[in-house]
N, C-alpha and C. Protein backbone atom coordinates (compact mmCIF):
# COMPACT_ATOMS: atom_id res chain seq x y z
N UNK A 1 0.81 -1.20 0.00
CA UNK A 1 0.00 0.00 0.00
C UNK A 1 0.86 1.26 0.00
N UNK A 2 2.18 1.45 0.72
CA UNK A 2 3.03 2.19 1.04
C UNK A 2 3.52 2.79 -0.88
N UNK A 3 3.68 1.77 -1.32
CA UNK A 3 4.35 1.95 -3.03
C UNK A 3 3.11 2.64 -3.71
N UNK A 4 1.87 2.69 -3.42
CA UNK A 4 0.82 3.26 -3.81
C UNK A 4 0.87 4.70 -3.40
N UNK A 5 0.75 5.03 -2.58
CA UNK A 5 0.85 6.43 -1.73
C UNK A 5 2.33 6.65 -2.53
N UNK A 6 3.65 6.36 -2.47
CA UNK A 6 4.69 6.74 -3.36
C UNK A 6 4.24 7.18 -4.91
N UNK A 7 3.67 6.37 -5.67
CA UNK A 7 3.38 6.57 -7.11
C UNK A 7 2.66 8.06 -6.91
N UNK A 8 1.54 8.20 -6.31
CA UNK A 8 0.35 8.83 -6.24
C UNK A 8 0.77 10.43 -6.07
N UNK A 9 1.55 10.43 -5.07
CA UNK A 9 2.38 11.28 -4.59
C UNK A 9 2.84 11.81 -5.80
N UNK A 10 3.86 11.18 -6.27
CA UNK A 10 4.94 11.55 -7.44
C UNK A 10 4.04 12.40 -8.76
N UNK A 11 2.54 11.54 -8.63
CA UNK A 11 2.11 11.79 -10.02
C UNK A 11 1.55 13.32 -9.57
N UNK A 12 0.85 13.26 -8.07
CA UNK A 12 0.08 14.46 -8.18
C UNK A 12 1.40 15.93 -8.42
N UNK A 13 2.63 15.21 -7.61
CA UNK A 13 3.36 16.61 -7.43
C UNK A 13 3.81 17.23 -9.09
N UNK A 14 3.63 16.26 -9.94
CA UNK A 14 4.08 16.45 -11.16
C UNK A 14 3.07 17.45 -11.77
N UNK A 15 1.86 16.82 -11.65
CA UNK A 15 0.58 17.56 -12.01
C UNK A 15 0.66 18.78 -11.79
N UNK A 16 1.06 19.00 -10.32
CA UNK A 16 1.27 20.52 -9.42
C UNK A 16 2.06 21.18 -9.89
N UNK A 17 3.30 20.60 -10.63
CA UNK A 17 4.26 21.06 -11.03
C UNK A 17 3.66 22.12 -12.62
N UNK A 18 2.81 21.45 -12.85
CA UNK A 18 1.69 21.98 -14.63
C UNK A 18 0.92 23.17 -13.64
N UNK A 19 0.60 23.49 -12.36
CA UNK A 19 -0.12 24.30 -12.23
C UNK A 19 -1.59 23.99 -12.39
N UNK A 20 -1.89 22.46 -12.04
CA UNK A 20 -2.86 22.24 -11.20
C UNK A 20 -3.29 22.32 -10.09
N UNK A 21 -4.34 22.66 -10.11
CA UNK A 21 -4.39 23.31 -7.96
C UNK A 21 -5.07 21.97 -7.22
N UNK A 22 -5.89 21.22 -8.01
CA UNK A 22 -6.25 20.13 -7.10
C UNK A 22 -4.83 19.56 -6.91
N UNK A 23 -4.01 19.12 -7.89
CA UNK A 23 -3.00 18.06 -7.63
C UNK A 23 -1.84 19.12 -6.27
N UNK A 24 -1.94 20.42 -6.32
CA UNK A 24 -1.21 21.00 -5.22
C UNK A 24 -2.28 20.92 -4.13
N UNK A 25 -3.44 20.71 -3.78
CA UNK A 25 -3.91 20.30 -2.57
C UNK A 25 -3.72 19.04 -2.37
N UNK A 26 -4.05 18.29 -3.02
CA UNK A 26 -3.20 16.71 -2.65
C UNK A 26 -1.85 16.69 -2.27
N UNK A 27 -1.12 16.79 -3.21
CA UNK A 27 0.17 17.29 -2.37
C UNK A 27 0.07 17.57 -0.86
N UNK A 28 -0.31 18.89 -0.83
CA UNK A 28 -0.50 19.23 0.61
C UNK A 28 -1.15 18.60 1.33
N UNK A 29 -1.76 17.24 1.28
CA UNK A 29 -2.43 16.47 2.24
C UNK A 29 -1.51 15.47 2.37
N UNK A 30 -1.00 15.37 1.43
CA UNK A 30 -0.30 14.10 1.46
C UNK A 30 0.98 14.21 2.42
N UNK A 31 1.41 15.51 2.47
CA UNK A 31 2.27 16.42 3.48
C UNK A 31 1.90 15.85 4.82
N UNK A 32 0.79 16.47 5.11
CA UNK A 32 0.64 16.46 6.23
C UNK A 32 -0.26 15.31 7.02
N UNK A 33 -0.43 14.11 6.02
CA UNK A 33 -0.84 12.89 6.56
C UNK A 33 0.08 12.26 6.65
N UNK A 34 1.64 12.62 5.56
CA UNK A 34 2.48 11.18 5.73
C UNK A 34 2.43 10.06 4.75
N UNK A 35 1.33 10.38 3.59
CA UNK A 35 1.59 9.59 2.69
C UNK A 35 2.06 9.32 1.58
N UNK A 36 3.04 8.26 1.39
CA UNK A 36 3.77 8.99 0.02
C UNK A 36 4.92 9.72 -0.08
N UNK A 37 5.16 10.28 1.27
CA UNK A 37 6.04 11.33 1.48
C UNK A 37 6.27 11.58 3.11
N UNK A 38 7.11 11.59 3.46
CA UNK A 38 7.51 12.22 4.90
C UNK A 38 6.77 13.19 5.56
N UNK A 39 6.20 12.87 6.59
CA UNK A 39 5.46 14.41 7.03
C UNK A 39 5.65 15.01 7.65
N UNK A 40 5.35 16.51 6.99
CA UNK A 40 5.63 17.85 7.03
C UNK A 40 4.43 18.51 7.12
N UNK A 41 3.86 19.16 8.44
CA UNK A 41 2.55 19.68 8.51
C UNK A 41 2.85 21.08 7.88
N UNK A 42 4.03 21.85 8.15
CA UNK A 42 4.49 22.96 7.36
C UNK A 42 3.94 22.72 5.96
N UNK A 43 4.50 22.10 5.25
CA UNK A 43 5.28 22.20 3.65
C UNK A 43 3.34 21.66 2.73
N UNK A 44 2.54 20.61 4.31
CA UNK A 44 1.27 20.41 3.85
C UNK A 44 -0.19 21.94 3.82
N UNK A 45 0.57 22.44 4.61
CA UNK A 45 -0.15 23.51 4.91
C UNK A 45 0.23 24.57 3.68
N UNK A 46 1.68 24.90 3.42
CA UNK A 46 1.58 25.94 2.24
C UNK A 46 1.06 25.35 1.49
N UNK A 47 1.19 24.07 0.74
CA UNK A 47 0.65 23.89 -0.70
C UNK A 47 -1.06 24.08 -0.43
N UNK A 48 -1.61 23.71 0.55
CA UNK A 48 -3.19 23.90 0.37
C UNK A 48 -3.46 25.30 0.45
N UNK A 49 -2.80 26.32 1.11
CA UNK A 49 -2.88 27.52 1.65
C UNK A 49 -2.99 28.31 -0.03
N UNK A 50 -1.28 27.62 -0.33
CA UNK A 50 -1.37 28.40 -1.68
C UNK A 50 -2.33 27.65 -2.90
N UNK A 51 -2.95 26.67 -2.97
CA UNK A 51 -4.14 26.18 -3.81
C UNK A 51 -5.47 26.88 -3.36
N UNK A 52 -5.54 27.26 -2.36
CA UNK A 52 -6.66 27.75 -1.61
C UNK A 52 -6.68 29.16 -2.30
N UNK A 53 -4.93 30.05 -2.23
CA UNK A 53 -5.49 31.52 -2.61
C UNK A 53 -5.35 31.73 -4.12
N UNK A 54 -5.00 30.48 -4.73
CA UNK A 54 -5.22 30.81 -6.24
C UNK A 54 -5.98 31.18 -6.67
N UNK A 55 -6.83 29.70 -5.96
CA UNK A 55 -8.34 29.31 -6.69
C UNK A 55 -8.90 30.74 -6.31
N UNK A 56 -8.98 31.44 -5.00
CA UNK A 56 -9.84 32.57 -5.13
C UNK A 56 -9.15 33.60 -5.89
N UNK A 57 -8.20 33.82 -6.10
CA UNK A 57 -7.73 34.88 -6.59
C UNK A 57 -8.56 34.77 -8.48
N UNK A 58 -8.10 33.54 -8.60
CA UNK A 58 -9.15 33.01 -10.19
C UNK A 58 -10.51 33.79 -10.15
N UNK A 59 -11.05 33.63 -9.07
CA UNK A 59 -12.62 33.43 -9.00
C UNK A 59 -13.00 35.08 -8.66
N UNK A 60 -12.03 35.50 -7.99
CA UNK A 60 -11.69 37.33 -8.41
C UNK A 60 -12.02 37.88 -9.54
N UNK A 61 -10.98 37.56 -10.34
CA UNK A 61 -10.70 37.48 -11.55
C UNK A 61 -11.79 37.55 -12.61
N UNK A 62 -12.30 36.21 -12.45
CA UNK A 62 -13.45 35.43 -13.36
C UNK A 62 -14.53 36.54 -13.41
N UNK A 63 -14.87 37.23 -11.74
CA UNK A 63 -16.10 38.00 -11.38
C UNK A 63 -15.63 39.34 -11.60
N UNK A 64 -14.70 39.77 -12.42
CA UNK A 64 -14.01 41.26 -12.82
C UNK A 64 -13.54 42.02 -11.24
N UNK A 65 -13.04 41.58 -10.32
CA UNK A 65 -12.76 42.30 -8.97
C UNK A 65 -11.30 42.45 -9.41
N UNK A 66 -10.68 43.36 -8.27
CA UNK A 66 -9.59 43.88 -8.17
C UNK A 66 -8.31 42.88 -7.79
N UNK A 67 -8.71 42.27 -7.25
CA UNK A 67 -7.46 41.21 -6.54
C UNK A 67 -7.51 41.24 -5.08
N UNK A 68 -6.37 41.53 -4.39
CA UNK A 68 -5.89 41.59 -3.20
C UNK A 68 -5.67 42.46 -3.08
């Protein structure tokens, strides 16, 4: 099961790496559960933090607002 959580890991961070935001919240769970990857409640917390203020910053965006 352990080699599963490894693959999964690898694929989402790759994804994240394209500037997918789901695959950077996975990431960041996967952080901070330990799976797949060593855990780091830090390193799980930025990636959701920063998937979290994309997505709104998008949705800013989308609705013609200013930003931040």
């Amino acid at each position: 099961m352990a080699q599963d959580y490894e693959e999964a890991f690898i694929i989402y961070h790759e994804l994240m790496l394209d500037c997918d935001l789901d695959a950077m919240e996975a990431v960041g769970i996967a952080y901070k559960l330990g799976r797949g990857v060593h855990k780091d409640e830090a390193k799980g917390s930025f990636y959701i933090k920063n998937a979290v203020d994309i997505e709104l910053d998008l949705m800013n965006k989308e609705q013609g607002g200013s930003g931040k």
